[in-house]
Protein backbone atom coordinates (compact mmCIF):
# COMPACT_ATOMS: atom_id res chain seq x y z
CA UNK A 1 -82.20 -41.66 83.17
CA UNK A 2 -79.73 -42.44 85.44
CA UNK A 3 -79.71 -43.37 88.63
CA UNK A 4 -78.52 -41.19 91.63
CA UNK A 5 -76.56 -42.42 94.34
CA UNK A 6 -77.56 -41.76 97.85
CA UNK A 7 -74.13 -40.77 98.81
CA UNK A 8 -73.22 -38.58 95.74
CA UNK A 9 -76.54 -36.89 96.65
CA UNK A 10 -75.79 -36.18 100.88
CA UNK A 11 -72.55 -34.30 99.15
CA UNK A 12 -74.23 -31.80 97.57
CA UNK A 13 -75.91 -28.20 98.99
CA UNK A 14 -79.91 -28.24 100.01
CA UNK A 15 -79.75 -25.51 97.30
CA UNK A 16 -78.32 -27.57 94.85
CA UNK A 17 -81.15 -30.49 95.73
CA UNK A 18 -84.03 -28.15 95.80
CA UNK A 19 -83.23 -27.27 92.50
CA UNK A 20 -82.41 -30.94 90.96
CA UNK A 21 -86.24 -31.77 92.80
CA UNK A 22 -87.65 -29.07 90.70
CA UNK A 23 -86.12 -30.23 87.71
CA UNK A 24 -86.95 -33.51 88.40
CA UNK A 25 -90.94 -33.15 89.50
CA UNK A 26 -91.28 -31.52 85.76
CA UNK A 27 -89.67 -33.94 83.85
CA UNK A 28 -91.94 -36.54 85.85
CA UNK A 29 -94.91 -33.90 84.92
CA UNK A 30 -93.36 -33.92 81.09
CA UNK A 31 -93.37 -37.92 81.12
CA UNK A 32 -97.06 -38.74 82.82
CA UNK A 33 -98.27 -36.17 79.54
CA UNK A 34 -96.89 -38.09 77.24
CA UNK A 35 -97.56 -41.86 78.77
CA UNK A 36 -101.00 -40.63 78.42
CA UNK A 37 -100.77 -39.92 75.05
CA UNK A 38 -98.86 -42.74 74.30
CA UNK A 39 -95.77 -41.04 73.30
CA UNK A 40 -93.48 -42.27 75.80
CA UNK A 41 -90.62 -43.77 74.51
CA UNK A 42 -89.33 -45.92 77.54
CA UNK A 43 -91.48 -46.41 80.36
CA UNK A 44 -89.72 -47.58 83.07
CA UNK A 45 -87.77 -43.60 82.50
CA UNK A 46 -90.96 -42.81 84.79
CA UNK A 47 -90.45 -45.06 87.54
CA UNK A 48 -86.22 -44.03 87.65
CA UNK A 49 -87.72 -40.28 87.62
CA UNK A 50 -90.45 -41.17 90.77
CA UNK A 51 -87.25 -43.10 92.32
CA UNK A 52 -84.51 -40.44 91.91
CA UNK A 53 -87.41 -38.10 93.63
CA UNK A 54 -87.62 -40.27 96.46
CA UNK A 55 -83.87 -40.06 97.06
CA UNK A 56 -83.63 -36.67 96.62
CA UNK A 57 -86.59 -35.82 99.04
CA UNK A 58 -85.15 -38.81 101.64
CA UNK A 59 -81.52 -36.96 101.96
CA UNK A 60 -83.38 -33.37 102.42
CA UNK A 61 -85.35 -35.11 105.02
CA UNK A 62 -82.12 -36.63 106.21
CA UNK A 63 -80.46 -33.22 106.32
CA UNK A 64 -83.25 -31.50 107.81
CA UNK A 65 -83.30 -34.17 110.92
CA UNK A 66 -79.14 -33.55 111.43
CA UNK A 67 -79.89 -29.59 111.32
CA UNK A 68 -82.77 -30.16 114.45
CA UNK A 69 -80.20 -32.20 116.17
CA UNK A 70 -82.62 -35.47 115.87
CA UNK A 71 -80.24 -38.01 113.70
């Protein structure tokens, strides 16, 4: 999995990061399945999938504060 830059990700549309945060949340969903089953392959591709969430969700939060006027 790679990893997501902060910057490449304030470039994009809230549409655009919506939909990569959907993607995202199921592959995460997909992966905890099979690290229960012991399928997983690589499991540190879970913790880059949590992380690239995180960065995702902190830039829509950092969009939603410059739309209120608070940032």
């Amino acid at each position: 999995m790679k990893k997501e830059k902060a910057q490449q990700l304030r470039e994009l549309a809230p549409e655009e990061l919506n939909r990569r945060l959907l993607d995202l949340r199921k592959k995460f969903l997909e992966l905890k399945f099979k690290r229960a089953a012991n399928q997983i392959k690589n499991p540190l591709e879970l913790r880059a999938v949590k992380r690239n969430i995180a960065r995702i969700l902190t830039v829509l939060n950092e969009m939603k504060g410059k739309i209120k006027g608070e940032a």
